[in-house]
C-alpha atoms as a PDB file:
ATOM      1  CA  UNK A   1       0.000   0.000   0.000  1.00  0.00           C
ATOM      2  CA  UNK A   2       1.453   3.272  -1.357  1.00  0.00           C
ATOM      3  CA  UNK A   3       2.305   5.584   1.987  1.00  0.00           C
ATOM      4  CA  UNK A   4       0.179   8.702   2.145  1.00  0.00           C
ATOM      5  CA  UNK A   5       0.435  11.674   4.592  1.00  0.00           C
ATOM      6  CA  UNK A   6      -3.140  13.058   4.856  1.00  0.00           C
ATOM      7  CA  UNK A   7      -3.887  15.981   4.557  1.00  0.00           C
ATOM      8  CA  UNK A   8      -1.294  18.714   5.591  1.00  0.00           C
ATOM      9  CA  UNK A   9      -0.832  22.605   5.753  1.00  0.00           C
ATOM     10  CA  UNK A  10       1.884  25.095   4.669  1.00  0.00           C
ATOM     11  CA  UNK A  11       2.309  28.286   6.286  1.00  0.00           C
ATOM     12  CA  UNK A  12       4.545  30.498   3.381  1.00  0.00           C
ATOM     13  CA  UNK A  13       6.323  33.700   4.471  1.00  0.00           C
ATOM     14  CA  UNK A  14       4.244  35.389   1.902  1.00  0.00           C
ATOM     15  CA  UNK A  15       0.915  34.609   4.431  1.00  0.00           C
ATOM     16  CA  UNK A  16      -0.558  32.367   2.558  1.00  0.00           C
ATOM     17  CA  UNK A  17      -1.300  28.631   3.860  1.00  0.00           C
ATOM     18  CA  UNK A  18      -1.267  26.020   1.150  1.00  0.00           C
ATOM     19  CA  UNK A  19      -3.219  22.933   2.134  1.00  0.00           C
ATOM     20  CA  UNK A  20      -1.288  19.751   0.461  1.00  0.00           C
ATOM     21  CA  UNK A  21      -0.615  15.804   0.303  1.00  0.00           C
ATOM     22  CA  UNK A  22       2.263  13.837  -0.554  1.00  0.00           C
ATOM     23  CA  UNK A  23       1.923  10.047  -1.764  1.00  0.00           C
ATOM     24  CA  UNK A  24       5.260   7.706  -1.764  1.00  0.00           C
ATOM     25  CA  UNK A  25       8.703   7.935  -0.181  1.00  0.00           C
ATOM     26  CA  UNK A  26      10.052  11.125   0.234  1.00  0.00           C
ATOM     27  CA  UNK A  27      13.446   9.671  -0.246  1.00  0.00           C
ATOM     28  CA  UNK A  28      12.344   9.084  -3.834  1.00  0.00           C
ATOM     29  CA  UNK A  29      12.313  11.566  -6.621  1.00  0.00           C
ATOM     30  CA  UNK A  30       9.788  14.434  -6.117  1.00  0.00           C
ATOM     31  CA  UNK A  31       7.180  14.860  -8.222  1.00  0.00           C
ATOM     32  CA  UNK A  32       4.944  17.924  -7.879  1.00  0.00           C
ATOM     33  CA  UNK A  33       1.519  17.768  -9.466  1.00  0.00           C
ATOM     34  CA  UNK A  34       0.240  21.351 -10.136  1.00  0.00           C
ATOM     35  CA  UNK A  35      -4.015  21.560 -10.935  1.00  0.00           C
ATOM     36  CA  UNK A  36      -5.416  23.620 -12.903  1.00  0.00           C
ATOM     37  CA  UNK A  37      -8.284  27.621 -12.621  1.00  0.00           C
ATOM     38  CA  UNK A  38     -10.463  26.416  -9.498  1.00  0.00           C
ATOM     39  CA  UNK A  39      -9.152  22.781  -9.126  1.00  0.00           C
ATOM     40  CA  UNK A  40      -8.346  21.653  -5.680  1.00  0.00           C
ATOM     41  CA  UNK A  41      -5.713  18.866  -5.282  1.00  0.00           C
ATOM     42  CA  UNK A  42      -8.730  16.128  -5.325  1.00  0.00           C
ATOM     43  CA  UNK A  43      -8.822  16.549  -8.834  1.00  0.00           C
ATOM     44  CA  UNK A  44      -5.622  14.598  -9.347  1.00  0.00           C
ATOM     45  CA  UNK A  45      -7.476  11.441  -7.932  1.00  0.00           C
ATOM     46  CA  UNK A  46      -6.259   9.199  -5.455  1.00  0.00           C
ATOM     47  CA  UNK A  47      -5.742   6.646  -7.951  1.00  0.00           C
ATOM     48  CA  UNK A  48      -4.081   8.937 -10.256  1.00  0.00           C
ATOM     49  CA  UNK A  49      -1.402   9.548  -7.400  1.00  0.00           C
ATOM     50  CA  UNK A  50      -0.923   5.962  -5.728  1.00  0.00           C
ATOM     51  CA  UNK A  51      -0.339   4.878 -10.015  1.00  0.00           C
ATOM     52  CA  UNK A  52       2.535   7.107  -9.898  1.00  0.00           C
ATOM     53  CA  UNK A  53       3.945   6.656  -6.495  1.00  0.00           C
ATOM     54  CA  UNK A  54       3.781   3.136  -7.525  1.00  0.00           C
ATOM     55  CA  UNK A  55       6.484   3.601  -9.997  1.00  0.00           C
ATOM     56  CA  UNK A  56       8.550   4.739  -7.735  1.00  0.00           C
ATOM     57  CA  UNK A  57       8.175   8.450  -6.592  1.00  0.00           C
ATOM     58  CA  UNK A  58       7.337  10.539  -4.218  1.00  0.00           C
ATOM     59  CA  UNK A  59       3.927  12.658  -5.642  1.00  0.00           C
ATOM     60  CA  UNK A  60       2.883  16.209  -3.768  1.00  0.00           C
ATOM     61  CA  UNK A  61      -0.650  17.556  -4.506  1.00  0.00           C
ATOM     62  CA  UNK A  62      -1.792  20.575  -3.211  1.00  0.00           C
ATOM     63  CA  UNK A  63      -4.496  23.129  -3.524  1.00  0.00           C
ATOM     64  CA  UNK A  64      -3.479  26.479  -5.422  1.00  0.00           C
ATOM     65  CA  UNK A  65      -4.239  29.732  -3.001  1.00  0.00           C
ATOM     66  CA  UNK A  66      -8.237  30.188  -3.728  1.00  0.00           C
ATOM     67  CA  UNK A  67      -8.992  26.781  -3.696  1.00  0.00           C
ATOM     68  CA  UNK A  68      -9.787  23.706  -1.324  1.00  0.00           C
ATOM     69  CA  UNK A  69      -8.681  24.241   2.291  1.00  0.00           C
ATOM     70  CA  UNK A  70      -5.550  26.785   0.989  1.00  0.00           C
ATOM     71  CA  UNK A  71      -6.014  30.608   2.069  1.00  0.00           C
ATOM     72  CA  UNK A  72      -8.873  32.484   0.564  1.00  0.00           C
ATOM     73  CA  UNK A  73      -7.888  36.049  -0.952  1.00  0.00           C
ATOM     74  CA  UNK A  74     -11.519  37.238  -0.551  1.00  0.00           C
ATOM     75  CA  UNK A  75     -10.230  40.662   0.458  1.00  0.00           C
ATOM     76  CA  UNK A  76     -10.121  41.127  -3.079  1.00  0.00           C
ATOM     77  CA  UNK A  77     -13.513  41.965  -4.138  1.00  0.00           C
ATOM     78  CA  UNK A  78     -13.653  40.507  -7.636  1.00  0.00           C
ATOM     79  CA  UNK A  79     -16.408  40.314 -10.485  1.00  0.00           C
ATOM     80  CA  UNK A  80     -17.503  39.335 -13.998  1.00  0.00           C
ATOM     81  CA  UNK A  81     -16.684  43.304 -15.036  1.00  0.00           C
ATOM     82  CA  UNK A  82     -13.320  42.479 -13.991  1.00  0.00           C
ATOM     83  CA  UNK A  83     -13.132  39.432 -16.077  1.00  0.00           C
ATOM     84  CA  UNK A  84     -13.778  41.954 -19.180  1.00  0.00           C
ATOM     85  CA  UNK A  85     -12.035  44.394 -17.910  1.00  0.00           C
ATOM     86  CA  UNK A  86      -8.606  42.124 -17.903  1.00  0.00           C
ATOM     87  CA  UNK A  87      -9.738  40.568 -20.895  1.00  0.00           C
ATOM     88  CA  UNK A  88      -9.127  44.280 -22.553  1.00  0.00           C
ATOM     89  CA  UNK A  89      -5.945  44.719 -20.633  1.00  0.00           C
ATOM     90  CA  UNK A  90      -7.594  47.025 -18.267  1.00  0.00           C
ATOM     91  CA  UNK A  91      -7.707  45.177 -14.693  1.00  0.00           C
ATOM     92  CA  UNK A  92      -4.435  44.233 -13.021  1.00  0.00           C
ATOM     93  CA  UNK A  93      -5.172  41.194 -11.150  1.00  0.00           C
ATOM     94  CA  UNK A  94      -5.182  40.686  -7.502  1.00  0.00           C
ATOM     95  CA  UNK A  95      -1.839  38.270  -8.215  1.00  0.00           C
ATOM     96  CA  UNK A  96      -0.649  36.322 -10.634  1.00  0.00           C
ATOM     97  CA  UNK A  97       0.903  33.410 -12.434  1.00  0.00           C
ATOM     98  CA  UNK A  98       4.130  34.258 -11.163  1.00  0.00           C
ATOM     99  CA  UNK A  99       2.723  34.543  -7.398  1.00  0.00           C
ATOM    100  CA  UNK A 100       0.924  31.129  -8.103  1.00  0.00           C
ATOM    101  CA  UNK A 101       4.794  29.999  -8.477  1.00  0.00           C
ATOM    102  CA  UNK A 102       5.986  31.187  -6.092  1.00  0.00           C
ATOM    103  CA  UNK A 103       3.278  29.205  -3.401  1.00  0.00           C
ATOM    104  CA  UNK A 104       4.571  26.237  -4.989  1.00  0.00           C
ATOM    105  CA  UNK A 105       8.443  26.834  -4.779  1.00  0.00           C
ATOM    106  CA  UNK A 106       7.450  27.741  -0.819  1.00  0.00           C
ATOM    107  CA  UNK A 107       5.448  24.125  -0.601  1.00  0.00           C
ATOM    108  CA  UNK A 108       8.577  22.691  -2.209  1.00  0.00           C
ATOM    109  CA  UNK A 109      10.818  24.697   0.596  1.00  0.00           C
ATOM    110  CA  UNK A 110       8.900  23.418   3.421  1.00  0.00           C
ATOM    111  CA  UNK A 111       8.774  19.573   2.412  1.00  0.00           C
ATOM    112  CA  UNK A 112      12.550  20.444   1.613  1.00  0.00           C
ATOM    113  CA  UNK A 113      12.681  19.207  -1.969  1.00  0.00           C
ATOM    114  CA  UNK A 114      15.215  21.076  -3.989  1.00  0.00           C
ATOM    115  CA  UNK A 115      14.915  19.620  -7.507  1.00  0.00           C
ATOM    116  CA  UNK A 116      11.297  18.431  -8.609  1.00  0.00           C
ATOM    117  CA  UNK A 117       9.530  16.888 -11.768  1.00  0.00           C
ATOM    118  CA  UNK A 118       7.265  19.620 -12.642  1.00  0.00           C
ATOM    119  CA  UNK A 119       3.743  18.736 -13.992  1.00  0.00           C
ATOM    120  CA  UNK A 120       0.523  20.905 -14.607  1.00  0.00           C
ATOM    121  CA  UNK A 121      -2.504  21.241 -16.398  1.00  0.00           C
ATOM    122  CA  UNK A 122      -4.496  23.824 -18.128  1.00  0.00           C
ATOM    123  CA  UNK A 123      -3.413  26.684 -15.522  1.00  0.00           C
ATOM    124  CA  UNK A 124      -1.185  24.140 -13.653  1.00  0.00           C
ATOM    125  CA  UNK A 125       0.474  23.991 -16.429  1.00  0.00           C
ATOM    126  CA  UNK A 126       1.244  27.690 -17.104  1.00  0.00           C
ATOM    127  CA  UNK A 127       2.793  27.769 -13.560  1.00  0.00           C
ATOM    128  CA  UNK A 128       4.849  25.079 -13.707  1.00  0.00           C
ATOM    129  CA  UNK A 129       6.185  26.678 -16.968  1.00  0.00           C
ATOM    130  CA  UNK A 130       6.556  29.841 -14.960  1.00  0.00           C
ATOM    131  CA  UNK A 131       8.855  27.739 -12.304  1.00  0.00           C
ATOM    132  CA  UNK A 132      11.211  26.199 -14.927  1.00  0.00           C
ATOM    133  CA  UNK A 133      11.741  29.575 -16.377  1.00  0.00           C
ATOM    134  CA  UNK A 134      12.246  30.932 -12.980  1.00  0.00           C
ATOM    135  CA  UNK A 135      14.344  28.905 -11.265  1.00  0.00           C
ATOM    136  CA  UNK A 136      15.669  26.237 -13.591  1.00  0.00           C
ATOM    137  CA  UNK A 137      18.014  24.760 -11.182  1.00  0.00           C
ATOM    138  CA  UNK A 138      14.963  22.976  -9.103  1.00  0.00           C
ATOM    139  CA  UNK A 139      13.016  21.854 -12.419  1.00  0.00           C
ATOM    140  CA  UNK A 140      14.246  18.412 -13.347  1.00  0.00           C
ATOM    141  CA  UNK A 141      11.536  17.707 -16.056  1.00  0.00           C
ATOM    142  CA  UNK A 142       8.346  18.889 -17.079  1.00  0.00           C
ATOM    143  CA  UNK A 143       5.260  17.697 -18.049  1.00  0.00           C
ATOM    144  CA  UNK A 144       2.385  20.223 -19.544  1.00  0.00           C
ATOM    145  CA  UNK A 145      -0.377  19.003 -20.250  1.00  0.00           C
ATOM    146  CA  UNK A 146      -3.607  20.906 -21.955  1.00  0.00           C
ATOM    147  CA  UNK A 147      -1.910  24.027 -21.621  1.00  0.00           C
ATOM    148  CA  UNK A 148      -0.882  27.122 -23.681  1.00  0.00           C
ATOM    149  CA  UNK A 149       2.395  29.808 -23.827  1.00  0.00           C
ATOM    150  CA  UNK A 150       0.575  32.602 -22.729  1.00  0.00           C
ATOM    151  CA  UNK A 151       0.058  33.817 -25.956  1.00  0.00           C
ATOM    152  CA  UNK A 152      -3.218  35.200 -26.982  1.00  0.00           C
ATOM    153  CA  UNK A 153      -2.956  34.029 -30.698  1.00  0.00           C
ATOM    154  CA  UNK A 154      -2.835  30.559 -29.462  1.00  0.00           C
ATOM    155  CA  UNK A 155      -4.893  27.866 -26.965  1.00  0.00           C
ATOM    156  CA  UNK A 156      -8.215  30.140 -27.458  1.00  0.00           C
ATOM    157  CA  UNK A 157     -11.491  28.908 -26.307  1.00  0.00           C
ATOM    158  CA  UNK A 158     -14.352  27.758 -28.437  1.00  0.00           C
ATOM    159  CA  UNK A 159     -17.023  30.436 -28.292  1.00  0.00           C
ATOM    160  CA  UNK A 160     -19.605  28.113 -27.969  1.00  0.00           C
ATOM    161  CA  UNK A 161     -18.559  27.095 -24.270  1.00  0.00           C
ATOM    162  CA  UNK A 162     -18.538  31.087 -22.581  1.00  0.00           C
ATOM    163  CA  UNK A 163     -21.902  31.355 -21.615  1.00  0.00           C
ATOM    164  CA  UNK A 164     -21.741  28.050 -19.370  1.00  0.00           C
ATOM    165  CA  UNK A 165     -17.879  28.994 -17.876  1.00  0.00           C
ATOM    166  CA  UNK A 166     -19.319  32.238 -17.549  1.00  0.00           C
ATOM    167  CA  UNK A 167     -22.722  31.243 -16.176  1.00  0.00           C
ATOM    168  CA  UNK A 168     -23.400  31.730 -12.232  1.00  0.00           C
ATOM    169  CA  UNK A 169     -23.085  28.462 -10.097  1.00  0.00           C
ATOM    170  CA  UNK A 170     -25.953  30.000  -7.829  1.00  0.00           C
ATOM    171  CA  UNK A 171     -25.509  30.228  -4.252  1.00  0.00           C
ATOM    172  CA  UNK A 172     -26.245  26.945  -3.119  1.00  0.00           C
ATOM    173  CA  UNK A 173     -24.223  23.478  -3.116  1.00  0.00           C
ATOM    174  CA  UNK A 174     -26.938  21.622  -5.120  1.00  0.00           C
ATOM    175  CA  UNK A 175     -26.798  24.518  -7.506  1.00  0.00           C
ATOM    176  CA  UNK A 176     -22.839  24.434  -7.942  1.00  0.00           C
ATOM    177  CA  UNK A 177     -22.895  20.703  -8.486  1.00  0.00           C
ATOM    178  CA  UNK A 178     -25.820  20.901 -11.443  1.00  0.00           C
ATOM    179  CA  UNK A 179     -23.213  23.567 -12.775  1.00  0.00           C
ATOM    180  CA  UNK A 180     -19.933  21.782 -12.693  1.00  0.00           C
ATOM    181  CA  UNK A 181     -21.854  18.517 -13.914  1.00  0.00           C
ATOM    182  CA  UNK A 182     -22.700  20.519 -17.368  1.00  0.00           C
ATOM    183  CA  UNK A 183     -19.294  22.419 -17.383  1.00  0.00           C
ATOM    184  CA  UNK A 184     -18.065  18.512 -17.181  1.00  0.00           C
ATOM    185  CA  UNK A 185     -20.163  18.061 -20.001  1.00  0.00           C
ATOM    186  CA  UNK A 186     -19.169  20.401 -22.241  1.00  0.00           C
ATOM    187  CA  UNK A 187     -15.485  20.230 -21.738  1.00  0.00           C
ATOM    188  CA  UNK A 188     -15.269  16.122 -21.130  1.00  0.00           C
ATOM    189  CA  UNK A 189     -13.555  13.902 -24.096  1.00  0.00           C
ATOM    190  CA  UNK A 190     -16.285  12.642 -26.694  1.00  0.00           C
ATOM    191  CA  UNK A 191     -13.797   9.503 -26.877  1.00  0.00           C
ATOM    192  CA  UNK A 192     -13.348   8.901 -23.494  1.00  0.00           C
ATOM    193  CA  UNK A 193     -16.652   9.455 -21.751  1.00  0.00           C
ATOM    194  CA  UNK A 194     -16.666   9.744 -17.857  1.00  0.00           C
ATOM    195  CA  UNK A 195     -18.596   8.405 -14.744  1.00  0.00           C
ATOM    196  CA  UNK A 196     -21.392  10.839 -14.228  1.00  0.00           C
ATOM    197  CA  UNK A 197     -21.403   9.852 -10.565  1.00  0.00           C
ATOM    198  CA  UNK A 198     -18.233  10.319 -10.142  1.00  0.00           C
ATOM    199  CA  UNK A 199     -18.051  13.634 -11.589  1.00  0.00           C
ATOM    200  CA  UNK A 200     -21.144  14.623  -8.799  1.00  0.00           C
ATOM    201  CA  UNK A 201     -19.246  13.007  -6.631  1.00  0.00           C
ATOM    202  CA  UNK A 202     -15.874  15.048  -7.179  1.00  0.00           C
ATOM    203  CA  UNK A 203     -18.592  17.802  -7.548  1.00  0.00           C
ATOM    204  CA  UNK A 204     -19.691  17.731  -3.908  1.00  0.00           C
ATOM    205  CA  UNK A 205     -16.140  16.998  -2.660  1.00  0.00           C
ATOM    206  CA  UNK A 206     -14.772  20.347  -4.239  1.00  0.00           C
ATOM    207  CA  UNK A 207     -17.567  22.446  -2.799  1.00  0.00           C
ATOM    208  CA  UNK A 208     -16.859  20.760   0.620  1.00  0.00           C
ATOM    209  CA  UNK A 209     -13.657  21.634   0.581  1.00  0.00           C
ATOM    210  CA  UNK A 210     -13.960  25.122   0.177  1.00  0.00           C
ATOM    211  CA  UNK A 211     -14.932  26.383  -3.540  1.00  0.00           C
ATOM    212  CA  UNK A 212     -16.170  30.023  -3.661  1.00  0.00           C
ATOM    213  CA  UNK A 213     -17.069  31.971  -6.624  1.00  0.00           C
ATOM    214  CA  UNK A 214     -14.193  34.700  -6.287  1.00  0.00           C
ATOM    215  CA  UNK A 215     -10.952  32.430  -5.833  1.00  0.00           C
ATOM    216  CA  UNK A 216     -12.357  31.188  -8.968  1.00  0.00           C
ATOM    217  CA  UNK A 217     -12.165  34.923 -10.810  1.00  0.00           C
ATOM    218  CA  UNK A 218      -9.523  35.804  -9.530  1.00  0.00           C
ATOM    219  CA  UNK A 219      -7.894  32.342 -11.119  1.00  0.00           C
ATOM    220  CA  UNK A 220      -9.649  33.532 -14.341  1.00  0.00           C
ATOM    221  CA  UNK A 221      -8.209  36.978 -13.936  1.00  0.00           C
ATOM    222  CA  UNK A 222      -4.600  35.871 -13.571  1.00  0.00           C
ATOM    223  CA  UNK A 223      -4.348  33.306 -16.426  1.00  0.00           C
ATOM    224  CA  UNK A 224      -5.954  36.728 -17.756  1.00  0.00           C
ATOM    225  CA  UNK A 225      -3.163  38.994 -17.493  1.00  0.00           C
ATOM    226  CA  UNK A 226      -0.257  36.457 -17.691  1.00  0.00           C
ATOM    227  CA  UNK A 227       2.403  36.913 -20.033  1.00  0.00           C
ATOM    228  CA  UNK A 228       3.664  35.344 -23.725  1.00  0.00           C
ATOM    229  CA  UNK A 229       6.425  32.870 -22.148  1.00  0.00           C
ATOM    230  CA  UNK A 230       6.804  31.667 -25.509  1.00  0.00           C
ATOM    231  CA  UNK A 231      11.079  33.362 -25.606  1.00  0.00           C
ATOM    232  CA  UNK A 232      10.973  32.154 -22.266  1.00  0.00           C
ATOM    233  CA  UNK A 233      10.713  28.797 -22.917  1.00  0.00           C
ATOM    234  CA  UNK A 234      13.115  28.518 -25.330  1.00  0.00           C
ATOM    235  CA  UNK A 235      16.165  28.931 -22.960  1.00  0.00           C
ATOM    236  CA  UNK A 236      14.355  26.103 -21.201  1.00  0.00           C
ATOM    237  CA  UNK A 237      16.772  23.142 -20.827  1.00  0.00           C
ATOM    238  CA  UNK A 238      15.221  19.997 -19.466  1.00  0.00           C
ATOM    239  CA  UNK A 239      13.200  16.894 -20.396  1.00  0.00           C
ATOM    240  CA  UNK A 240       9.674  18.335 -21.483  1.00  0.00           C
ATOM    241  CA  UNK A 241       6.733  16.430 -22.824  1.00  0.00           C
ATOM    242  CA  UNK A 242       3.372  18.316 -23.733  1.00  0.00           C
ATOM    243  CA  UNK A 243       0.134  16.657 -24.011  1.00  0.00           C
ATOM    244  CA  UNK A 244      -2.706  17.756 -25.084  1.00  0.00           C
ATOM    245  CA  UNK A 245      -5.873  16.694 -26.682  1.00  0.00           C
ATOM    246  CA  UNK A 246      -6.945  17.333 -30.233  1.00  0.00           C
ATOM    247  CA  UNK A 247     -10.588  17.974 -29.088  1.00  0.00           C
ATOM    248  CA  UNK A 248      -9.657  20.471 -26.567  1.00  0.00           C
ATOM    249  CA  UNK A 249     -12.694  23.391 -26.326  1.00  0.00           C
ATOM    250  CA  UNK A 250     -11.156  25.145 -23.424  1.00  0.00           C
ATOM    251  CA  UNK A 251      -7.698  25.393 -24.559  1.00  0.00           C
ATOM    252  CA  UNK A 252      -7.315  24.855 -28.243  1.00  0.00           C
ATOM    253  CA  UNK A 253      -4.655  22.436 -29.692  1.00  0.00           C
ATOM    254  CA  UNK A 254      -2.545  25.546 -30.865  1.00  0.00           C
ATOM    255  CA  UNK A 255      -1.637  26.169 -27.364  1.00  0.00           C
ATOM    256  CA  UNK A 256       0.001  22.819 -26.774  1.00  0.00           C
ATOM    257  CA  UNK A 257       1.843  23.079 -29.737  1.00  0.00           C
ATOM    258  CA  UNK A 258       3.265  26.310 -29.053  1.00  0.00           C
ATOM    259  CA  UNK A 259       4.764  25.360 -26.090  1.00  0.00           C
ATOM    260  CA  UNK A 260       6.245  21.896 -27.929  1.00  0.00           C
ATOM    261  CA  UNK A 261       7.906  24.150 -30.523  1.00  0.00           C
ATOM    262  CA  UNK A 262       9.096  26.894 -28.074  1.00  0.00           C
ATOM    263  CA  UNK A 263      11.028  24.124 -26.393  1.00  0.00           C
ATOM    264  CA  UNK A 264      13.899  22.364 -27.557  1.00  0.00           C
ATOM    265  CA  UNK A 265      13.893  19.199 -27.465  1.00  0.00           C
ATOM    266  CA  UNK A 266      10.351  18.875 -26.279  1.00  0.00           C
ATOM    267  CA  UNK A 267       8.331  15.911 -27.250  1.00  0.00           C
ATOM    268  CA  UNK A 268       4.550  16.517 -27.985  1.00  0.00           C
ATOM    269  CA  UNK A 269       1.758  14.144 -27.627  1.00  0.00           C
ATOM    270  CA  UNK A 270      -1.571  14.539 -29.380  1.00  0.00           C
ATOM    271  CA  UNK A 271      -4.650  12.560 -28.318  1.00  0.00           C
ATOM    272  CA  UNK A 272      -7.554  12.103 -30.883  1.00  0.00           C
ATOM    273  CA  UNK A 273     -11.006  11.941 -28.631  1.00  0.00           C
ATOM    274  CA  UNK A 274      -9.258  13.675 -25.463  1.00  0.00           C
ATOM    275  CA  UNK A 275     -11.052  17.024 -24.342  1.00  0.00           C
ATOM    276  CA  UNK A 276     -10.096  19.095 -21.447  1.00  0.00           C
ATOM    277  CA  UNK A 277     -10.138  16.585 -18.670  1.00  0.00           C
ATOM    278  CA  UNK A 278      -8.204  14.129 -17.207  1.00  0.00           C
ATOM    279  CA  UNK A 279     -10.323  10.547 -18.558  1.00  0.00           C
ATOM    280  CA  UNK A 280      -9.294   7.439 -16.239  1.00  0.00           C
ATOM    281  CA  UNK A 281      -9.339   5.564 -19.518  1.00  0.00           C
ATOM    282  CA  UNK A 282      -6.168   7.604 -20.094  1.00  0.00           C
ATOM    283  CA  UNK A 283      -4.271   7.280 -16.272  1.00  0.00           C
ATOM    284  CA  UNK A 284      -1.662   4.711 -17.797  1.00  0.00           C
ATOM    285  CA  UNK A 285      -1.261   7.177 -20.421  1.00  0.00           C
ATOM    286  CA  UNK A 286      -0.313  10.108 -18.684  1.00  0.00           C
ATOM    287  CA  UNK A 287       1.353   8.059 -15.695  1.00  0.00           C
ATOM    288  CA  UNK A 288       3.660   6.534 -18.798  1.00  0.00           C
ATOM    289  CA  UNK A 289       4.867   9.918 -20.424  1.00  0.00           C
ATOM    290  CA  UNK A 290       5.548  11.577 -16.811  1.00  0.00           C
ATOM    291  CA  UNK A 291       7.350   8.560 -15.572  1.00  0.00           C
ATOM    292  CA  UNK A 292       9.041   8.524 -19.203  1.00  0.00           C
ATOM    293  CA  UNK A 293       9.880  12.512 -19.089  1.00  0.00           C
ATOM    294  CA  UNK A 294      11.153  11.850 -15.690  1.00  0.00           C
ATOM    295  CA  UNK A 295      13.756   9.138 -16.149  1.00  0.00           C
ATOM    296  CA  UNK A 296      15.272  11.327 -19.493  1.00  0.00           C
ATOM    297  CA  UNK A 297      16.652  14.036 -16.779  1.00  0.00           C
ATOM    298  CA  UNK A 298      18.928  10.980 -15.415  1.00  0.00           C
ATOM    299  CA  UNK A 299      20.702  11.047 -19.118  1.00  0.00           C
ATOM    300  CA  UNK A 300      20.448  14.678 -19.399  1.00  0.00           C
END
């Protein structure tokens, strides 16, 4: 049975407590599994994290600030005029990807792991592209996974799916879970369709745990305002794999394939069927090309 800490907390210099979990030895390479706008750690599923502990590594989950049992922000009074207001460029956000970071490299400091496999999706991704370009000494690989480069010409949305992202989850738990059940819908792989219990299930779980409407703009407004890393990831130097999947209506294909190209070296995986989710049909998958990503930094 794969070790597992419970449930843990974080207190950062910055203020901010960051609710997390490890799975695995800690005397085994670190991996550092980085969800994505509104996502609390729970999303990476148990069995998700006990596949890749099994294989020989030590896996950290956490919630981002704004989600699960992590600090709330809700000082910062936040709304859907925002939302178009950073859209135009005219509403600096409360913090951003870069602050999102830097939570991460102070979870990293306090379980004392220097060097980490980095791995993120949708905005997980964009942060743990934002920690190999800041401090590539403690990235050992990375794995990004339906995510984009920051650049606006790339990883768009499909206009079809705004007014139900956009849509309020009301203000009752019954109410959020009939919302995040469509959302599911609408962004879930056509090839790889999921549990519909299980998705109330993780439904209920993530209110629980602490969702509120406002960690989840002020998610929305960072991704937002972050910036085109796309130079930035060009001086990268690691193992990288991107995945991403060619029915993607959240983050177009374009955005994965930007970051493949800006990295050298990088080795991009398209999957035909595969929406924005995370499909159990595809653990063994994913578990495979982080495991795979992982074991190139030993040659590097």
């Amino acid at each position: 049975m794969t070790e597992r800490s419970g449930e843990e907390f974080a207190s950062l210099p910055s203020g901010i407590d960051i609710c997390y979990e490890t799975f695995g030895n800690a005397e085994d390479p670190a991996i550092l599994l980085v969800m994505g706008l509104g996502g609390p750690m729970g999303w990476w599923s148990d069995d998700f994290c006990e596949r890749l502990s099994g294989r020989g590594n030590f896996v950290i989950r956490y919630d981002n600030r704004d989600t699960g049992r992590s600090t709330k922000l809700r000082q910062h009074k936040v709304g859907k005029l925002d939302v178009i207001r950073a859209f135009a460029g005219l509403r600096k956000p409360p913090y951003g990807i870069g602050d999102l970071a830097e939570d991460a490299f102070g979870l990293l400091d306090h379980l004392g792991v220097e060097r980490v496999h980095l791995v993120g999706v949708s905005m997980g991704g964009m942060i743990v592209q934002t920690m190999a370009i800041a401090r590539p000494e403690r990235a050992m690989s990375m794995t990004s996974i339906m995510s984009t480069t920051g650049n606006r010409r790339v990883g768009w949305q499909h206009p079809k799916i705004m007014p139900t992202l956009l849509a309020s989850a009301g203000s009752t738990r019954d109410s959020y879970v009939a919302r995040s059940l469509r959302t599911s819908t609408i962004l879930g792989s056509p090839a790889f369709p999921g549990d519909e219990e299980l998705a109330r299930a993780r439904a209920y779980e993530t209110y629980d745990r602490g969702w509120t409407a406002s960690g989840v703009t002020r998610h929305m407004l960072a991704v937002l305002a972050q910036p085109d890393r796309t130079k930035d990831l060009a001086t990268l130097d690691l193992p990288v794999t991107v995945i991403h999947g060619l029915n993607d209506p959240l983050v177009h294909r374009s955005g994965g394939k930007a970051v493949a190209n800006a990295v050298p070296g990088a080795e991009h995986i398209e999957i035909a069927g595969l929406g924005h989710d995370l499909p159990v049909q595809l653990y063994d998958t994913y578990v495979d090309a982080i495991v795979r990503t992982a074991e190139r930094a030993i040659s590097h």
